[in-house]
C-alpha atoms as a PDB file:
ATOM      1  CA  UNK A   1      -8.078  27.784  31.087  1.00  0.00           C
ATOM      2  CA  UNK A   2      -5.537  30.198  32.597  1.00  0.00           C
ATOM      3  CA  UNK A   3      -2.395  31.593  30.728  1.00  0.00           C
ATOM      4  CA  UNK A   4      -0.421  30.153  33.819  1.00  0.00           C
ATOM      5  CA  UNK A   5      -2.243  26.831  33.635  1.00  0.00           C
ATOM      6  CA  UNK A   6      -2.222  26.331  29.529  1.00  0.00           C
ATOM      7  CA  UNK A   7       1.533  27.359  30.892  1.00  0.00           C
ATOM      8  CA  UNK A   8       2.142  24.366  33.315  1.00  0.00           C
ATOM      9  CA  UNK A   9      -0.006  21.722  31.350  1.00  0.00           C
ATOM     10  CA  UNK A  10       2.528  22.386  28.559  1.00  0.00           C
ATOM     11  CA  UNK A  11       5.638  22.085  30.696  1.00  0.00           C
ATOM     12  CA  UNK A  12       3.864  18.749  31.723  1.00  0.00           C
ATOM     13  CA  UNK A  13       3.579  17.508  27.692  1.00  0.00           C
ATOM     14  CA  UNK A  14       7.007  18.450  27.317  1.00  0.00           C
ATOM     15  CA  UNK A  15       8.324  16.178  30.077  1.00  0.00           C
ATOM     16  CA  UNK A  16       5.829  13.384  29.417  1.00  0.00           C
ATOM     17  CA  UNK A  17       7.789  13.417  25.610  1.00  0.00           C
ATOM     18  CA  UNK A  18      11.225  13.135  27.147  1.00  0.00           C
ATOM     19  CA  UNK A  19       9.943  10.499  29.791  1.00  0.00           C
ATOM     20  CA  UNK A  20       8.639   8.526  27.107  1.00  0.00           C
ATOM     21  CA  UNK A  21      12.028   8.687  24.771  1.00  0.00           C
ATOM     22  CA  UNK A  22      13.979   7.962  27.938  1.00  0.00           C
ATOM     23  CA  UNK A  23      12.358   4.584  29.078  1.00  0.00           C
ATOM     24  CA  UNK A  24      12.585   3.448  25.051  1.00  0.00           C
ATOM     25  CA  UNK A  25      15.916   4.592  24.265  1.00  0.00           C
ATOM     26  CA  UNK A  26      18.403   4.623  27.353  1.00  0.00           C
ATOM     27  CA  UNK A  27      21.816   3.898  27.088  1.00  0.00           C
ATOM     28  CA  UNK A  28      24.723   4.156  29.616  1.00  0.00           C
ATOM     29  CA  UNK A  29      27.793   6.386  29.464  1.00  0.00           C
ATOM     30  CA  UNK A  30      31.502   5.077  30.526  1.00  0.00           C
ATOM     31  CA  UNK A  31      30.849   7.340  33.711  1.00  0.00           C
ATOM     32  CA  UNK A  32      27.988   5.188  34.387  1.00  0.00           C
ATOM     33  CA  UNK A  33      25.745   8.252  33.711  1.00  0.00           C
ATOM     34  CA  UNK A  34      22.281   7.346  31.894  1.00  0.00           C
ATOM     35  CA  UNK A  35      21.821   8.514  28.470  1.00  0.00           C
ATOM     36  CA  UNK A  36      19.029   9.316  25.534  1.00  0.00           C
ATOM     37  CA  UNK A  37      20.329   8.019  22.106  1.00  0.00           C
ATOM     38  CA  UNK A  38      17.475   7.893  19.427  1.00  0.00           C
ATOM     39  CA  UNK A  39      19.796   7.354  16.451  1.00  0.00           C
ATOM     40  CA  UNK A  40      21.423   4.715  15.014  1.00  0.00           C
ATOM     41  CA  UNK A  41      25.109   4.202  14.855  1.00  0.00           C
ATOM     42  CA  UNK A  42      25.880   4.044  11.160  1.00  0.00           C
ATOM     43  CA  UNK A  43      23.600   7.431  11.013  1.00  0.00           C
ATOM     44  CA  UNK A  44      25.929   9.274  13.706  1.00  0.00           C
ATOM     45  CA  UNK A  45      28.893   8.115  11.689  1.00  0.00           C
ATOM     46  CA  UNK A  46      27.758   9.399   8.134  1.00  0.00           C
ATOM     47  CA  UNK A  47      26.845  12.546   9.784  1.00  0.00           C
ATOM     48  CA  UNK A  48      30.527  12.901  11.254  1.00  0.00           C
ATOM     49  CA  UNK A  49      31.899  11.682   8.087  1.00  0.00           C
ATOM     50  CA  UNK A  50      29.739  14.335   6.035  1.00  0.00           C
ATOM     51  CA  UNK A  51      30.734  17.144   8.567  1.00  0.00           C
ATOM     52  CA  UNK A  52      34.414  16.125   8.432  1.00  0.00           C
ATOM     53  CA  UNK A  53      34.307  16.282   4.856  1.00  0.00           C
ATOM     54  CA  UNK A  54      32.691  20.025   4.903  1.00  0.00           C
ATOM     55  CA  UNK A  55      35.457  21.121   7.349  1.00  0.00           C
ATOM     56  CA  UNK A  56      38.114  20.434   4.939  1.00  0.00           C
ATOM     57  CA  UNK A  57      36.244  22.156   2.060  1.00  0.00           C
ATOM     58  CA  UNK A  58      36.188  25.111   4.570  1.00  0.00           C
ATOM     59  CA  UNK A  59      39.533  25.151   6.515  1.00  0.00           C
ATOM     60  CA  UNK A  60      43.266  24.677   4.849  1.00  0.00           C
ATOM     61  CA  UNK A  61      45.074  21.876   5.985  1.00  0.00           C
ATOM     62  CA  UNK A  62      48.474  22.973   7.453  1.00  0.00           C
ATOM     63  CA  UNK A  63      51.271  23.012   5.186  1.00  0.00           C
ATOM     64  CA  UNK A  64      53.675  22.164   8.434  1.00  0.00           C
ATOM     65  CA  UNK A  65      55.222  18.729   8.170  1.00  0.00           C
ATOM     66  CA  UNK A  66      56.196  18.088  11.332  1.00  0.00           C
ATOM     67  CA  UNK A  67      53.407  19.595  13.068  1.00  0.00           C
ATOM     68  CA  UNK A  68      51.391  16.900  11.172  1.00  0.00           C
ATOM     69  CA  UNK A  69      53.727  14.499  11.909  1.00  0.00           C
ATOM     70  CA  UNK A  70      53.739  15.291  15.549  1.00  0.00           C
ATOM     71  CA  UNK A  71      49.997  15.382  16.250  1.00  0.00           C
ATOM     72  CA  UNK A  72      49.635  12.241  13.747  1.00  0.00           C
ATOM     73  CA  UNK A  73      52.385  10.703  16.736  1.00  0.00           C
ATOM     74  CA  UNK A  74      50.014  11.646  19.743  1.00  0.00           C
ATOM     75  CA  UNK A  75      46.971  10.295  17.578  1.00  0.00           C
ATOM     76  CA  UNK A  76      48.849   6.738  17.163  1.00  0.00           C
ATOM     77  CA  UNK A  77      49.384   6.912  20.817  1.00  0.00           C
ATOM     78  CA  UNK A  78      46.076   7.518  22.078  1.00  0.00           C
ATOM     79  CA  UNK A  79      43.490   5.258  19.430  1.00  0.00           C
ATOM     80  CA  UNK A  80      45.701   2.088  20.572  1.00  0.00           C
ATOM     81  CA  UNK A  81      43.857   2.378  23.873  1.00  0.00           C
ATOM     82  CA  UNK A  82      39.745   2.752  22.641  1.00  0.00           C
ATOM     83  CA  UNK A  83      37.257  -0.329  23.365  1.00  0.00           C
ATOM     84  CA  UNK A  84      36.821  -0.277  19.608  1.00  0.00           C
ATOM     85  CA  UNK A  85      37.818   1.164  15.949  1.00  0.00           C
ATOM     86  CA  UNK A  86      41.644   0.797  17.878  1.00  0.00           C
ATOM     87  CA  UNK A  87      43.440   0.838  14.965  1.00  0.00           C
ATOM     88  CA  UNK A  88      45.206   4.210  14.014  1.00  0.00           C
ATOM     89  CA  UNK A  89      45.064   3.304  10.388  1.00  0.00           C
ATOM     90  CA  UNK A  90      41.067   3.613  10.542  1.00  0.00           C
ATOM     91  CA  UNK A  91      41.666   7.053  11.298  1.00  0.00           C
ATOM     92  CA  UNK A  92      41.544  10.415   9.589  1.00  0.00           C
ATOM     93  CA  UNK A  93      43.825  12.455  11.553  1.00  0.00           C
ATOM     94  CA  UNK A  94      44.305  16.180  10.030  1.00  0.00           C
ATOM     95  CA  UNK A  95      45.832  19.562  11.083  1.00  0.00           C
ATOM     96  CA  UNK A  96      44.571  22.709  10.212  1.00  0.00           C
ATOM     97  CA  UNK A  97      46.066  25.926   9.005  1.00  0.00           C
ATOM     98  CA  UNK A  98      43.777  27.976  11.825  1.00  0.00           C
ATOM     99  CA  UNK A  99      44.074  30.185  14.640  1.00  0.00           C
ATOM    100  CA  UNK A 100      41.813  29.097  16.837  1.00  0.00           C
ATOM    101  CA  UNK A 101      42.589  26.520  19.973  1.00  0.00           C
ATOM    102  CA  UNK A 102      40.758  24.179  19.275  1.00  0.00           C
ATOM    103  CA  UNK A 103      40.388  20.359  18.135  1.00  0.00           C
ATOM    104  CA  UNK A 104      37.632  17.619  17.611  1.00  0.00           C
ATOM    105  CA  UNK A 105      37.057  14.289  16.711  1.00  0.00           C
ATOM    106  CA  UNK A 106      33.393  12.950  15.142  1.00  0.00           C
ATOM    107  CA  UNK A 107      32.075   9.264  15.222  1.00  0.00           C
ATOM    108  CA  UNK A 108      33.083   7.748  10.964  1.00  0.00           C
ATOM    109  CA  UNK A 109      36.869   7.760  13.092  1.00  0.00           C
ATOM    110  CA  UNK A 110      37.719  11.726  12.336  1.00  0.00           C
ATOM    111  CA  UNK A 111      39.758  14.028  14.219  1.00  0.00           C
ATOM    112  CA  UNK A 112      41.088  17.708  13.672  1.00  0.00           C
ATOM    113  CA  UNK A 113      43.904  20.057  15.164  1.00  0.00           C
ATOM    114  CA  UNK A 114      43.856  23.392  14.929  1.00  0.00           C
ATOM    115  CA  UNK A 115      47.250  25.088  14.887  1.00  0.00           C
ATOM    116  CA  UNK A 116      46.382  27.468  17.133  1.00  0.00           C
ATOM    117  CA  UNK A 117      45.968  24.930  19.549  1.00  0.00           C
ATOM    118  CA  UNK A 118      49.964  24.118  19.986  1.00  0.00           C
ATOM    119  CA  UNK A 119      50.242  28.393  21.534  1.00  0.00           C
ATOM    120  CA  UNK A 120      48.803  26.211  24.847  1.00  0.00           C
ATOM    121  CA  UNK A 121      49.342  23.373  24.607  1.00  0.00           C
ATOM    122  CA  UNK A 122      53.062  23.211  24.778  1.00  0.00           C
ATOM    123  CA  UNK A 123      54.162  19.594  24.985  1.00  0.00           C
ATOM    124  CA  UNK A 124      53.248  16.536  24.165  1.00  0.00           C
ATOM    125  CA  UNK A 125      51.076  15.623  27.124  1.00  0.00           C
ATOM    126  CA  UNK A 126      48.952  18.933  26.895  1.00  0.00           C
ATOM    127  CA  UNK A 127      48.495  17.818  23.302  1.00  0.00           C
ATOM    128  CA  UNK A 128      47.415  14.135  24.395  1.00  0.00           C
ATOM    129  CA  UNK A 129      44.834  15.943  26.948  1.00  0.00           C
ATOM    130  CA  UNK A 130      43.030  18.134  24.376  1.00  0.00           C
ATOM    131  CA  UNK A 131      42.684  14.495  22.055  1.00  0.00           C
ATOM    132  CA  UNK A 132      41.987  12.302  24.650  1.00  0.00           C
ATOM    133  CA  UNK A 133      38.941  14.754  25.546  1.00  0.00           C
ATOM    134  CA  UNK A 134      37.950  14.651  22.194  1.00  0.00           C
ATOM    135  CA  UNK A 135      38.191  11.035  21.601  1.00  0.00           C
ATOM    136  CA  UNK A 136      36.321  10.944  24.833  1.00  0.00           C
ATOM    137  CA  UNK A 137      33.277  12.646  23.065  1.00  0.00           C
ATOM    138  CA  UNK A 138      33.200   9.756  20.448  1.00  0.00           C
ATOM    139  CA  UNK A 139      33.828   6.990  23.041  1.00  0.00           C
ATOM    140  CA  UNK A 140      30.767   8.181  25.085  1.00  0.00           C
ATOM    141  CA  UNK A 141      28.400   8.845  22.191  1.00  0.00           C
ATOM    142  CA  UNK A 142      28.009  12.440  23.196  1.00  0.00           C
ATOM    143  CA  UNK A 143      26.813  13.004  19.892  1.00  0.00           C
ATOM    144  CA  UNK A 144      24.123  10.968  19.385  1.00  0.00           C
ATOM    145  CA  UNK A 145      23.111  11.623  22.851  1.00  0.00           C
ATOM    146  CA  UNK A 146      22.944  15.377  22.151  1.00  0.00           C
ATOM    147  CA  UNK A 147      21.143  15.446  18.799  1.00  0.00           C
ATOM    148  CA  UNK A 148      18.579  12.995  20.919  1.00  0.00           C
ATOM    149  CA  UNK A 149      17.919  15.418  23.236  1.00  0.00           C
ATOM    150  CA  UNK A 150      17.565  18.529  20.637  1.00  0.00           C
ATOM    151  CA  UNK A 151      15.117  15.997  19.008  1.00  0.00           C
ATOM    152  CA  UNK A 152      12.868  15.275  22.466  1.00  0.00           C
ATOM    153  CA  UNK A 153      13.292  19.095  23.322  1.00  0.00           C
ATOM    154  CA  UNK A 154      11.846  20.046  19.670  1.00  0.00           C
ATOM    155  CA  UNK A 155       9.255  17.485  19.790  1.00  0.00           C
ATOM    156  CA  UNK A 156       7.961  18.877  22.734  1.00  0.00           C
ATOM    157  CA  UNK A 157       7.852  22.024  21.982  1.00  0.00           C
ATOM    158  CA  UNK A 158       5.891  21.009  18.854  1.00  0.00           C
ATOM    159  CA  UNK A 159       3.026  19.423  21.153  1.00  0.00           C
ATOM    160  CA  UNK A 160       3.602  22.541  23.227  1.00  0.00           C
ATOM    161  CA  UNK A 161       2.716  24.755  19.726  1.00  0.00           C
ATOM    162  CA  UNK A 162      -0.541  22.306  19.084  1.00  0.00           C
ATOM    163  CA  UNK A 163      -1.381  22.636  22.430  1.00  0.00           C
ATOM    164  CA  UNK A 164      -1.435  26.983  22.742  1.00  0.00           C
ATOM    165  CA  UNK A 165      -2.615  26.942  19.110  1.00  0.00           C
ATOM    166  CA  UNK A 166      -6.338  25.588  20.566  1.00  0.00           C
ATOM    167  CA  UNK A 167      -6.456  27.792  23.364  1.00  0.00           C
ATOM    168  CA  UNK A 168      -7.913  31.772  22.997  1.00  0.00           C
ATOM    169  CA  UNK A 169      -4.390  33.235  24.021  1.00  0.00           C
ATOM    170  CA  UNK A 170      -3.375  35.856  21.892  1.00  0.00           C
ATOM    171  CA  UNK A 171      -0.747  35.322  19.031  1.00  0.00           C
ATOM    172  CA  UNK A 172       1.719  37.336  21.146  1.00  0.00           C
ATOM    173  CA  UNK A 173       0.990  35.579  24.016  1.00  0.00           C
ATOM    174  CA  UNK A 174       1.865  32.609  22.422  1.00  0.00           C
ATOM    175  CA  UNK A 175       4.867  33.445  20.980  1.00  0.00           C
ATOM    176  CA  UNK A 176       6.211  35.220  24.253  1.00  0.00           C
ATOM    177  CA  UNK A 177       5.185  31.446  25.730  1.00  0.00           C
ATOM    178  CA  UNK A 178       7.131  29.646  23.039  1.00  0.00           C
ATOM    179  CA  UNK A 179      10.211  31.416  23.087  1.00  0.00           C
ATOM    180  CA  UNK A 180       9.966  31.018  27.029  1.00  0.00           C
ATOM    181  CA  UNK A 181       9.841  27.545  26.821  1.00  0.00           C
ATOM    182  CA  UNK A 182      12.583  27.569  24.353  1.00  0.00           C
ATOM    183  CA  UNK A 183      14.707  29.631  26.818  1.00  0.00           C
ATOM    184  CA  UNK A 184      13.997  26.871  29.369  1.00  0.00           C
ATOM    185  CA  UNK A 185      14.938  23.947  27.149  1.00  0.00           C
ATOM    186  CA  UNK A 186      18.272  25.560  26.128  1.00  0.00           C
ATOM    187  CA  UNK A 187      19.300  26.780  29.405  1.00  0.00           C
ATOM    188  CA  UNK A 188      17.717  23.807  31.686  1.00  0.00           C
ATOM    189  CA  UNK A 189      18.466  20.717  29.702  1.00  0.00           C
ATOM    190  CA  UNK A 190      20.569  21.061  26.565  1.00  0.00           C
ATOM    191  CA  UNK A 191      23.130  23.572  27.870  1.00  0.00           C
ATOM    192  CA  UNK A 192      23.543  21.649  31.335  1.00  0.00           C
ATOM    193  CA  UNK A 193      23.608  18.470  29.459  1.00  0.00           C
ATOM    194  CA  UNK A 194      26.502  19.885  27.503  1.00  0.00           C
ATOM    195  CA  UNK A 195      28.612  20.627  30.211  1.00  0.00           C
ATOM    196  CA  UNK A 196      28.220  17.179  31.081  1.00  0.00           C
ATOM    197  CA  UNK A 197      29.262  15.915  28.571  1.00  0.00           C
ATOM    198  CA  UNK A 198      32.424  17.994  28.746  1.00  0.00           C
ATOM    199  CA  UNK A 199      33.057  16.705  32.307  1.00  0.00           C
ATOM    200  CA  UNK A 200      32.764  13.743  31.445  1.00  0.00           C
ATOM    201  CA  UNK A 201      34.732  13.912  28.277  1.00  0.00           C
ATOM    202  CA  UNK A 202      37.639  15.534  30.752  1.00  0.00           C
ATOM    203  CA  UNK A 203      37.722  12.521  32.845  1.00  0.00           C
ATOM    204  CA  UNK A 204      37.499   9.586  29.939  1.00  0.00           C
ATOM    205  CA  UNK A 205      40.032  11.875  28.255  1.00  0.00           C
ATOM    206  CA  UNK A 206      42.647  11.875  31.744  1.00  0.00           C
ATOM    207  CA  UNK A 207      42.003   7.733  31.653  1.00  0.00           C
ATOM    208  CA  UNK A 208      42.573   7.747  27.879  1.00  0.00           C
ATOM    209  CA  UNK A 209      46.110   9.867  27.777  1.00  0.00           C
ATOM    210  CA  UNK A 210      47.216   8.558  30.691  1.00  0.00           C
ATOM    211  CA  UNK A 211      46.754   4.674  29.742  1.00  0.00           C
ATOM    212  CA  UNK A 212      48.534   5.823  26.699  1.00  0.00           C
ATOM    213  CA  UNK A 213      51.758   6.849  28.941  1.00  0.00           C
ATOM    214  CA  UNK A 214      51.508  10.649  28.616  1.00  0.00           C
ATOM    215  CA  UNK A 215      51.527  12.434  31.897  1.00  0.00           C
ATOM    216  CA  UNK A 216      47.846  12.969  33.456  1.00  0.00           C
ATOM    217  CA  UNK A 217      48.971  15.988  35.472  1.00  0.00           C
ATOM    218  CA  UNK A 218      50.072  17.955  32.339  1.00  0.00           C
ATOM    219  CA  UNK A 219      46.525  17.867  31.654  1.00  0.00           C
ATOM    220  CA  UNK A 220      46.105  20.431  34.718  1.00  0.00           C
ATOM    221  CA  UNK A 221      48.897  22.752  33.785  1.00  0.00           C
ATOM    222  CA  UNK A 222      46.909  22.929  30.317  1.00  0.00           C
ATOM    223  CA  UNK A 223      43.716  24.379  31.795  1.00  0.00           C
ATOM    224  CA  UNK A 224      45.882  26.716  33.804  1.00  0.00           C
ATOM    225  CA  UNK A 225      47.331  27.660  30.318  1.00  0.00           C
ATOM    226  CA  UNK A 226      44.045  28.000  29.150  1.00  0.00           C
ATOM    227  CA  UNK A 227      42.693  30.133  32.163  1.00  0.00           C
ATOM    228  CA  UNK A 228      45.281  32.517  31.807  1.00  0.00           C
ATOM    229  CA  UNK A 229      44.745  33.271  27.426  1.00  0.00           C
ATOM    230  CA  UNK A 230      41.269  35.160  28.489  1.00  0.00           C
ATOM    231  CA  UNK A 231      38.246  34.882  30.417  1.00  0.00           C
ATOM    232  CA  UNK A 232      35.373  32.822  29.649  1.00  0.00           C
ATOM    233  CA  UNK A 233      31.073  33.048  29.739  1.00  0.00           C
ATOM    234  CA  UNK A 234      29.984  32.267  32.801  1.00  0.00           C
ATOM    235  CA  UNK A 235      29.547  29.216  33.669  1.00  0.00           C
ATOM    236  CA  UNK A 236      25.812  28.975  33.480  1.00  0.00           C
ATOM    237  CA  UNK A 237      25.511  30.268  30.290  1.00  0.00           C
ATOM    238  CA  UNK A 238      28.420  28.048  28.852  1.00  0.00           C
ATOM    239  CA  UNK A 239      28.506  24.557  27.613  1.00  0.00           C
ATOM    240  CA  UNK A 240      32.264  24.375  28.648  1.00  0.00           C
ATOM    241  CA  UNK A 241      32.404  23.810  32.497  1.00  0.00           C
ATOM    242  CA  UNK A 242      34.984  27.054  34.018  1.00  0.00           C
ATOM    243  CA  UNK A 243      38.871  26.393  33.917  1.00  0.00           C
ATOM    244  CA  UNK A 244      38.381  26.257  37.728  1.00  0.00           C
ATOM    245  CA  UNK A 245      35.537  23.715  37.945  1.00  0.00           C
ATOM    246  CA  UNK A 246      37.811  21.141  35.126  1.00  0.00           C
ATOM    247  CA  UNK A 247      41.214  21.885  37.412  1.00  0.00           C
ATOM    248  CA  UNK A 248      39.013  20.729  40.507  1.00  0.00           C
ATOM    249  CA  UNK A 249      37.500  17.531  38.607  1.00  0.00           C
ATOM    250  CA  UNK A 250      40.861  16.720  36.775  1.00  0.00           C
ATOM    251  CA  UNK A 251      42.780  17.077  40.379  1.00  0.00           C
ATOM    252  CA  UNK A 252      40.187  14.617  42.001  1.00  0.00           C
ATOM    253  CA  UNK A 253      40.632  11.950  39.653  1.00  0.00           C
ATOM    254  CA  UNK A 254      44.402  12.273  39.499  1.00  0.00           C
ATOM    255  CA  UNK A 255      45.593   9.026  41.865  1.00  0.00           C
ATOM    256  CA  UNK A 256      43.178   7.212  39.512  1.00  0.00           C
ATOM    257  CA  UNK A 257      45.551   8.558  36.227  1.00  0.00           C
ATOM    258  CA  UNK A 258      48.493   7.989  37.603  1.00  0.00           C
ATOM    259  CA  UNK A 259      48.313   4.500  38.503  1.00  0.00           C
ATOM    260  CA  UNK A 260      47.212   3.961  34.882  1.00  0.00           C
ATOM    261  CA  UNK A 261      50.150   6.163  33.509  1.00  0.00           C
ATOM    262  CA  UNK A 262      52.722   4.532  35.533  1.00  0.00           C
ATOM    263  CA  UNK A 263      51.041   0.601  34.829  1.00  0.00           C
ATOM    264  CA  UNK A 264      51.727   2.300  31.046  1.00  0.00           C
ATOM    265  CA  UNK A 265      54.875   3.164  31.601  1.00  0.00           C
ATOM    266  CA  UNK A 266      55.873  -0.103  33.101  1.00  0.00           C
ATOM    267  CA  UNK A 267      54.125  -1.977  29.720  1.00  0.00           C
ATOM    268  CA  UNK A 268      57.198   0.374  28.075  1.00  0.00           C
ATOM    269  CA  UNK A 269      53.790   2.941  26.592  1.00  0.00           C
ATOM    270  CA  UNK A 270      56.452   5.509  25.913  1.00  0.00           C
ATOM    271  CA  UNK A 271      55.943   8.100  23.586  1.00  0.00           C
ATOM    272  CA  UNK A 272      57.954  10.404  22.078  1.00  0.00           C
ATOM    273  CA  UNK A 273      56.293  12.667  19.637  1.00  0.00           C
ATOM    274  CA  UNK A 274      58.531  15.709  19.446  1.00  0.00           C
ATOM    275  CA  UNK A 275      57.604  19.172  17.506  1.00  0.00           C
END
C-alpha cells in the first residue's frame, strides 16, 4: 500500500472513532449545538475541584477587601440566575493577587478573578461579562465536552500508530505521518472546537449578566477595552475568537439582552456592587 493511501485509510480510522463516540455519547449545548461528553458528571466536578484546589496552592489570594467584596457582589448576582447549583453559598468565589486579565470558573461550583482583570474591566457590568462567560463554560459543559474530544482525537491517533506500525514505511516516515495527523487534530477539530465554545460561552454569558440586571452592552465596550491592551494570534491559530469577530456576535444578539436586562430591571434585579 501507498504512503498516501496507508495516509487516507488512517484519516478514515480516525473519523470512524469519533463517529462511533458521537452516536453513543451526544449531548446538546444551550445554543442547541450537538456535543461529545464521554465523562461523567461527578468526574468533571472532582477534576475542577482538584484543579481549583492546585490554583490556590499556586497563586496568592488578594489581600484587597473590597475588591473581594466587590467581585463576591457580581458573583451573588449572576449564580441566582443558573438552571442549577443557583445558590451563591455553594460557591467558591476567590480573587487573586495576579496580573494577568483573566478569570474562570470549573464544574465542583469554583470561580477565580484575577486582579489584573479590573485594569479592563472598569465597572461593574464589564465585570459581570467576563463571569457570566465563565459561568457560561460550566453551564454548557465545555469541559467535559473538550476533554471528550482530546480523548476521541488520542484514541484515534492510537489506531492510527497500530495501523503505520504494520506497514513497511520507514520510522521517519511514520513519525513525520503522526505528527501530521496530530497537526490536523489540533488545528481542525480541537482548536476550532475551542473557539466554539468561546462563542458560545460569549452569548450564554450576555443572557446570563443581562438576566441578572447588569447592562448587556457594557459587555461590548469590554472587548473594545480588550482590543485596544494589545494584539492577539490570529484567529486561526487561537482558541479565543478575535475582539472583532466577539463585538460582531455580542452586537447581533443585543435586542435579545436587552429585553432580558430591562424584564430584570423591572423584577427590581438591581445591583450595586461598587469597588
Amino acid at each position: 500500500m501507498s504512503l498516501l493511501k496507508k495516509l487516507r485509510s488512517t484519516v478514515h480510522l480516525i473519523f470512524g472513532v469519533c463517529i462511533v463516540s458521537v452516536v453513543s455519547s451526544c449531548a446538546t449545548s444551550p445554543e442547541g449545538r450537538s456535543q461529545l461528553k464521554l465523562l461523567p458528571d461527578d468526574q468533571i466536578n472532582s477534576r475542577g475541584v482538584q484543579s481549583f484546589e492546585q490554583i490556590k496552592q499556586d497563586t496568592p489570594e488578594s489581600q484587597n477587601e473590597n475588591m473581594r467584596a466587590y467581585v463576591q457582589c457580581i458573583a451573588n448576582a449572576i449564580i441566582p440566575q443558573l438552571d442549577e447549583d443557583n445558590n451563591p453559598a455553594l460557591w467558591e468565589v476567590r480573587v487573586f493577587a495576579d496580573d494577568q486579565a483573566n478569570a474562570f470558573a470549573l464544574p465542583g461550583n469554583k470561580s477565580g478573578v484575577y486582579e489584573g482583570l479590573l485594569k479592563y474591566a472598569v465597572n461593574q457590568h464589564q465585570v459581570a461579562a467576563v463571569m457570566g462567560h465563565e459561568l457560561a463554560h460550566v453551564v454548557a459543559q465545555h469541559g467535559n465536552e473538550r476533554v471528550s474530544d482530546q480523548l476521541a482525537a488520542q484514541a484515534g491517533l492510537t489506531i492510527a500508530a497500530i495501523a503505520l506500525g504494520t506497514s513497511a514505511t520507514s520510522d521517519d516516515n511514520k513519525a513525520l505521518i503522526l505528527a501530521g495527523l496530530g497537526l490536523g487534530v489540533q488545528y481542525g477539530v480541537i482548536l476550532p472546537f475551542s473557539r466554539t465554545h468561546e462563542s458560545e460561552a460569549d452569548l450564554v454569558g450576555l443572557d446570563l449578566m443581562a438576566s441578572s440586571g447588569f447592562d448587556p452592552r457594557e459587555s461590548v465596550k469590554l472587548w473594545q477595552n480588550m482590543a485596544r491592551a494589545g494584539a492577539q494570534a490570529p484567529e486561526f491559530l487561537s482558541t479565543h475568537p478575535s475582539s472583532t469577530t466577539r463585538i460582531k456576535d455580542l452586537n447581533a444578539r443585543m435586542a435579545r439582552a436587552l429585553d432580558s436586562y430591562n424584564k430584570a430591571r423591572a423584577q427590581n434585579r438591581k445591583p450595586d456592587c461598587r469597588l
